[in-house]
Protein backbone atom coordinates (compact mmCIF):
# COMPACT_ATOMS: atom_id res chain seq x y z
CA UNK A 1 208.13 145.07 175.34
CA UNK A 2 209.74 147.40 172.58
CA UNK A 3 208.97 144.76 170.12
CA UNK A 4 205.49 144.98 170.99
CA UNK A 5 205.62 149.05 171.52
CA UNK A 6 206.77 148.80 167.58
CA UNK A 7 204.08 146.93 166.07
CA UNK A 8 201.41 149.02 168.11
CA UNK A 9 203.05 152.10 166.47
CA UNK A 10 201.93 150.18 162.80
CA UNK A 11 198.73 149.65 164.15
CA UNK A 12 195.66 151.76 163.86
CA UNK A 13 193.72 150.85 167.55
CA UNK A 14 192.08 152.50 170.22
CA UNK A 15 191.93 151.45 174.08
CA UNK A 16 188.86 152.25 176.08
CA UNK A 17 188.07 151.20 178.79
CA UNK A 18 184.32 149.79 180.14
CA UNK A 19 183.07 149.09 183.50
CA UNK A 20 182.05 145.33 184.06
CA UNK A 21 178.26 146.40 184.58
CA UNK A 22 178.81 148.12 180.72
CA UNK A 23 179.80 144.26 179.39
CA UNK A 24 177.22 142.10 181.91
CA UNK A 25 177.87 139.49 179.70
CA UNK A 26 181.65 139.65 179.50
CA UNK A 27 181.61 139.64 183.64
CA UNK A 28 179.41 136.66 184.19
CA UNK A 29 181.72 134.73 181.95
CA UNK A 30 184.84 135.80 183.52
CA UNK A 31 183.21 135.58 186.87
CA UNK A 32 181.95 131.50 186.20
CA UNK A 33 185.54 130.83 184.29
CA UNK A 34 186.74 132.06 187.73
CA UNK A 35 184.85 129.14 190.16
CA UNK A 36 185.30 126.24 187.39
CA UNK A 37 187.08 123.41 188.56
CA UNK A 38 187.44 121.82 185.05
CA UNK A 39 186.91 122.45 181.44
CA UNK A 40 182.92 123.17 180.96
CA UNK A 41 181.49 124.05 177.65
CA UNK A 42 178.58 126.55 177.62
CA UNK A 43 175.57 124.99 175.28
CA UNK A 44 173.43 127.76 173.93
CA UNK A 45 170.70 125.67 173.95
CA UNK A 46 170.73 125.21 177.57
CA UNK A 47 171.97 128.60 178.76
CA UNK A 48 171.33 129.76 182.70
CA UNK A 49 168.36 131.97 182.82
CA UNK A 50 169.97 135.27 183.84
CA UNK A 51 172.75 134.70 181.22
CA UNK A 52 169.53 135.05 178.84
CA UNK A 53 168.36 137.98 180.21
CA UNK A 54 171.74 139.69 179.94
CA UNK A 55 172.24 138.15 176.03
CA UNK A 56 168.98 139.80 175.43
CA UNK A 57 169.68 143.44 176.77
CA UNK A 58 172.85 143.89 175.54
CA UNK A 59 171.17 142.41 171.90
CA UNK A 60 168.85 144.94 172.11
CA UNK A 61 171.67 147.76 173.43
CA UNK A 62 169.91 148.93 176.10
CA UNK A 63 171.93 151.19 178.28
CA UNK A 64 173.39 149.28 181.76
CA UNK A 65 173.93 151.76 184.75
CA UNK A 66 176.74 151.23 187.15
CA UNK A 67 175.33 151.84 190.96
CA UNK A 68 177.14 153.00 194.01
């Protein structure tokens, strides 16, 4: 751990932190990587539909509320 704290100290970075509904993206992959039994590979060519959607808002950076 100090060997890490040292190099951080050398390191110009910032830590922020988002809400999974910020990064849809980001939490659908985690969320499949989660249930996968075995290796899968994700072909962009034949991506779930939703997945789509979700590429294409965040492409377009449209804002992504968090409810509750």
């Amino acid at each position: 751990m100090r060997k890490i704290r040292d190099i951080l100290l050398t390191l110009n970075f910032r830590i922020s932190h988002i809400y999974r509904e910020g990064n849809m993206c980001a939490d659908w992959l985690a969320r499949k990587g989660a249930h996968l039994v075995e290796y899968e590979e994700i072909d962009i060519l034949n991506l779930d539909i939703s997945f789509k959607g979700m590429i294409l808002v965040d492409k377009v950076a449209l804002p992504n509320f968090r409810h509750g």
